[in-house]
Protein backbone atom coordinates (compact mmCIF):
# COMPACT_ATOMS: atom_id res chain seq x y z
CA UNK A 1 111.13 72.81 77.32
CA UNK A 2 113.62 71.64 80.16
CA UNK A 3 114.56 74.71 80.68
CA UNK A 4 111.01 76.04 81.04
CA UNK A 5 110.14 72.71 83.37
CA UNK A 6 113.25 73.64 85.46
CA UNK A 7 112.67 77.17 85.18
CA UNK A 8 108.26 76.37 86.79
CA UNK A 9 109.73 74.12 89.15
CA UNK A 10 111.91 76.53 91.00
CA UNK A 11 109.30 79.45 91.00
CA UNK A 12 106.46 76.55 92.52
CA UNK A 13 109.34 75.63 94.81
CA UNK A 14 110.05 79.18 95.77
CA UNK A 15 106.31 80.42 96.28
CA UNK A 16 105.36 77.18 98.88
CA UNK A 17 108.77 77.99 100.55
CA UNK A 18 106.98 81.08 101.67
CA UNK A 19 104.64 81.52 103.81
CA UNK A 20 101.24 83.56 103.18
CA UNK A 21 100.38 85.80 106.11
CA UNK A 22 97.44 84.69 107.77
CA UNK A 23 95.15 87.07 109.02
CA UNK A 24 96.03 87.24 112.58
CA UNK A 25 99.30 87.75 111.80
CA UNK A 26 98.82 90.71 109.68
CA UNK A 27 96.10 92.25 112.59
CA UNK A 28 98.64 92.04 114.76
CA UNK A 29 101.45 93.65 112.51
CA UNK A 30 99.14 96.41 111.62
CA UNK A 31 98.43 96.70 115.80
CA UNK A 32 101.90 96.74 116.45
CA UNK A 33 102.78 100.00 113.82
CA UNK A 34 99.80 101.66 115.14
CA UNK A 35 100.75 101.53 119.02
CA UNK A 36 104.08 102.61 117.94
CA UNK A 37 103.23 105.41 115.94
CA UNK A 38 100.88 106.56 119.04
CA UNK A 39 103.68 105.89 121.34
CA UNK A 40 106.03 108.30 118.64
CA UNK A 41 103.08 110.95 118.41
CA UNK A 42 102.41 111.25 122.46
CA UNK A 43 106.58 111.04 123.00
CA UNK A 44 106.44 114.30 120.66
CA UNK A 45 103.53 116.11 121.89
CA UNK A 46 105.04 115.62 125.91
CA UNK A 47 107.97 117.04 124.57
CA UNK A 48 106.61 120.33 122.98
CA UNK A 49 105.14 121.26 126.60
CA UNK A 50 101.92 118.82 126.38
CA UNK A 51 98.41 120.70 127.57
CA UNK A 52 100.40 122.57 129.36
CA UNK A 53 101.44 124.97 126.14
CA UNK A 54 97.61 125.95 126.04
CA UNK A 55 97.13 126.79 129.87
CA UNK A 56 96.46 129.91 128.65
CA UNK A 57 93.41 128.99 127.64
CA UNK A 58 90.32 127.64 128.97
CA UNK A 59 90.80 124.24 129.60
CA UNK A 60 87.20 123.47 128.26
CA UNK A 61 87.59 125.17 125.27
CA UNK A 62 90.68 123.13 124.69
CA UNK A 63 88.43 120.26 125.11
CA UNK A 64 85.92 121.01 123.22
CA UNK A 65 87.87 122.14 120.31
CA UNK A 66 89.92 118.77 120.20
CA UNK A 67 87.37 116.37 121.45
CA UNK A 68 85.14 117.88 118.16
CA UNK A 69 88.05 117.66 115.92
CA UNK A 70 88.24 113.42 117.22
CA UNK A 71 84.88 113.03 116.33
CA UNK A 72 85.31 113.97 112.78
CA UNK A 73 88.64 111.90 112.61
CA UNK A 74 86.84 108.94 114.44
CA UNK A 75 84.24 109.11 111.22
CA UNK A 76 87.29 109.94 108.48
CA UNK A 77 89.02 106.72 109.95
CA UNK A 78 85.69 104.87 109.14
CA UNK A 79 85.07 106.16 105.98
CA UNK A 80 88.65 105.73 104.43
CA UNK A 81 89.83 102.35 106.14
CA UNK A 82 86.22 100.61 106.50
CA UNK A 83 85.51 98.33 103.33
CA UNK A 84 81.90 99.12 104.14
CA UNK A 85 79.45 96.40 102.25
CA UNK A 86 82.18 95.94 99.06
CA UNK A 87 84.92 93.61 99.98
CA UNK A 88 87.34 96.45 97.28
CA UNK A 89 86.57 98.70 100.18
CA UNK A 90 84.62 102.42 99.86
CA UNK A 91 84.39 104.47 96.38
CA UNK A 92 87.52 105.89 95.64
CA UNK A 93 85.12 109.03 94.52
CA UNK A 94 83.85 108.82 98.13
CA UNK A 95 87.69 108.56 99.82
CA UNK A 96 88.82 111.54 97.93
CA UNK A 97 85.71 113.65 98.52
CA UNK A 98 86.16 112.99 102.46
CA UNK A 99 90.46 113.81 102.16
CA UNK A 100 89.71 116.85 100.07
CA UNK A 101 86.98 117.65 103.19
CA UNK A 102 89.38 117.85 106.00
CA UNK A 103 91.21 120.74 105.83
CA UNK A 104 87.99 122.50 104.84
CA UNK A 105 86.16 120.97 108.08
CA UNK A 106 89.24 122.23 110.08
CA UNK A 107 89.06 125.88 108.52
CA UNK A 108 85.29 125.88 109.77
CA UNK A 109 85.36 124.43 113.13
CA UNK A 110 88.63 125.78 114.90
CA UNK A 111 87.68 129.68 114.03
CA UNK A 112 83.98 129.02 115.86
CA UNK A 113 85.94 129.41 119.01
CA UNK A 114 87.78 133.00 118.14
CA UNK A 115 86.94 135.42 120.32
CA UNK A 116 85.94 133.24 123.14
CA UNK A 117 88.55 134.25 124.91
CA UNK A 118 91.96 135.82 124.58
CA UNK A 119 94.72 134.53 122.88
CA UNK A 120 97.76 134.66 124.46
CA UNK A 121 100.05 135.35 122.28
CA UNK A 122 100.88 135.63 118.03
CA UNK A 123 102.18 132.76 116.09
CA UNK A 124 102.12 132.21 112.59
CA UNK A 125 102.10 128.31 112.99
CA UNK A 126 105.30 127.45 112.00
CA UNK A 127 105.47 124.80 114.63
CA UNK A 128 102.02 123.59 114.41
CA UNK A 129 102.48 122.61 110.93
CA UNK A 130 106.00 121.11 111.79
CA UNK A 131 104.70 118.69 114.68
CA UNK A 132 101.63 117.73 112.70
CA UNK A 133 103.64 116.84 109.83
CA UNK A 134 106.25 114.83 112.82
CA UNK A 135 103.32 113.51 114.60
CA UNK A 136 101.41 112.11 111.08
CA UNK A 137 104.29 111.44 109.28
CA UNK A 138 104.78 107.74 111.19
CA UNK A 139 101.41 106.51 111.04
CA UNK A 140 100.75 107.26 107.17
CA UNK A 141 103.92 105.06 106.41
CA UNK A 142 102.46 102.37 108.62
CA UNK A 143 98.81 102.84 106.88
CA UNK A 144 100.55 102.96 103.29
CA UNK A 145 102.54 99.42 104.17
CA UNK A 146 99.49 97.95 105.60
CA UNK A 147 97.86 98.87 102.59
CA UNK A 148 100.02 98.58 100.35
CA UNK A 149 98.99 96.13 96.89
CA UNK A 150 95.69 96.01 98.05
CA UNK A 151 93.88 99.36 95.38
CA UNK A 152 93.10 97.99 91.96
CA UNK A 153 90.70 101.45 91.39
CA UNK A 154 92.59 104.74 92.07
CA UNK A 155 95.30 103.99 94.08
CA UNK A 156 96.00 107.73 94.70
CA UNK A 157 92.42 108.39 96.08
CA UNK A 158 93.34 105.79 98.86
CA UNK A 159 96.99 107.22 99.43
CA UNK A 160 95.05 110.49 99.90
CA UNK A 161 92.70 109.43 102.37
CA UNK A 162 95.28 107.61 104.23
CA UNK A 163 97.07 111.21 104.33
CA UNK A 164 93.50 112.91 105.62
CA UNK A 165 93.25 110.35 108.31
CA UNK A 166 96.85 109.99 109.47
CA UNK A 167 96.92 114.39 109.18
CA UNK A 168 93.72 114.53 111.60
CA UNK A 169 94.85 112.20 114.31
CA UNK A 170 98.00 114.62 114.41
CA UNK A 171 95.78 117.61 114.32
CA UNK A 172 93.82 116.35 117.67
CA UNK A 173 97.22 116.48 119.81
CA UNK A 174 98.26 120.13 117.84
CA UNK A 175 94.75 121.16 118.77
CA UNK A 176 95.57 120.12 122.60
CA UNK A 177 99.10 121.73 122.60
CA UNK A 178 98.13 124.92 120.41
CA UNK A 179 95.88 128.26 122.17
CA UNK A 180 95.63 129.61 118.97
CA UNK A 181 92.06 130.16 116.70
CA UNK A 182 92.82 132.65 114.74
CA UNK A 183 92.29 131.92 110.98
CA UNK A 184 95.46 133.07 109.32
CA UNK A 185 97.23 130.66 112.06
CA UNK A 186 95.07 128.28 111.66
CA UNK A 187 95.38 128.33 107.55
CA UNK A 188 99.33 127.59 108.58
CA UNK A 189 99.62 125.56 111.38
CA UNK A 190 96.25 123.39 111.44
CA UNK A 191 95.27 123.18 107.84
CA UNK A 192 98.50 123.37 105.53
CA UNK A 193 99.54 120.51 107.45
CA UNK A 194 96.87 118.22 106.03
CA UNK A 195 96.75 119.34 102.41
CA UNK A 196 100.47 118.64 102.19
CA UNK A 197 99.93 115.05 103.82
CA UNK A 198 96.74 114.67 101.49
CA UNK A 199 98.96 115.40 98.46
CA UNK A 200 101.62 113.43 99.54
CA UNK A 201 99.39 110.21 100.42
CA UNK A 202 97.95 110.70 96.65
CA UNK A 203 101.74 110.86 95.54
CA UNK A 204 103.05 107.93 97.43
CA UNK A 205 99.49 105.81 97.41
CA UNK A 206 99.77 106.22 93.48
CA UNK A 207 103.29 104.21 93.81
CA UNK A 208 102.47 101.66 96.78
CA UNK A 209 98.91 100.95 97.01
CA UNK A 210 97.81 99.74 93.57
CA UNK A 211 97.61 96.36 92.52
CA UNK A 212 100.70 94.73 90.60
């Protein structure tokens, strides 16, 4: 029993020694990743060539095509990271359905603008799906430590969301730096990207986000 007194003691001891995050603290932690992973994303995108990769084409059609592509991330950010009314956060039925959505929203709206004008060259998207993965790759890892301990559900459905959201953020900047519509470059460079980061979030979220 002294041992087992001792033994309480030390872990009481241990657990007022440190300090619970308040909330502030953890708002601004969370801030802090984001801006950097921003900061990381733009750094990248400047240094494939910026807009100026896509001169080529219309500079409204580049507009349009990312600016509609934000929209959709704007409400995939709300739907996955929102806790909505529930203070567990959204259905993890409802997460997955909106991660698994993505790539098949990107596979209908980027192809709406083939033909609109002409491409200037053929790619087959090698480095659109290589700086999506750099420019995403940041901010998931933020969003999966920010997260992380928090999914006593489906951990993976969360992880997977986390991978939709942090995949179409990337995909606005590719959409900026990339002319290209065409679908069999867009099935490479625009969409691959964001299954593999949905899979992986699922993979990873099954390991860090669930409650221990």
């Amino acid at each position: 029993m002294d041992h087992e007194d001792t033994l309480r003691a030390r872990v009481l001891a241990a657990a007022a020694a440190a300090p619970s995050p308040t909330r502030i603290g953890e708002r601004r932690k969370a801030a802090a990743m984001l801006l950097v992973s921003v900061v990381v994303a733009l750094a990248i995108f400047d240094g494939a060539g910026g807009l100026g990769h896509a001169k080529a084409r219309p500079l409204g059609t580049t507009t349009a095509i990312a600016g509609g592509w934000a929209l959709f991330s704007v409400a995939l950010s709300w739907i996955v990271l929102a806790r909505g009314r529930s203070t567990l956060g959204r259905e993890p039925a409802l997460v997955f359905v909106a991660a698994l959505a993505t790539p098949v929203a990107l596979v209908a709206w980027m192809p709406l603008f083939h033909g609109s004008y002409a491409e200037p060259f053929v790619r087959f998207g090698w480095r659109c799906l290589g700086y999506d993965l750099l420019m995403a790759a940041l901010p998931l890892a933020s969003l999966l430590v920010l997260r992380r301990g928090v999914e006593p559900r489906s951990p993976w459905a969360l992880g997977a969301g986390l991978g939709a959201v942090s995949g179409a953020w990337g995909g606005v900047l590719v959409d900026l730096w990339c002319p290209l519509t065409n679908l069999p470059h867009v099935a490479v460079g625009h969409v691959l990207p964001i299954a593999l980061l949905v899979a992986a979030g699922a993979l990873l979220g099954q390991r860090v986000l669930g409650v221990r």
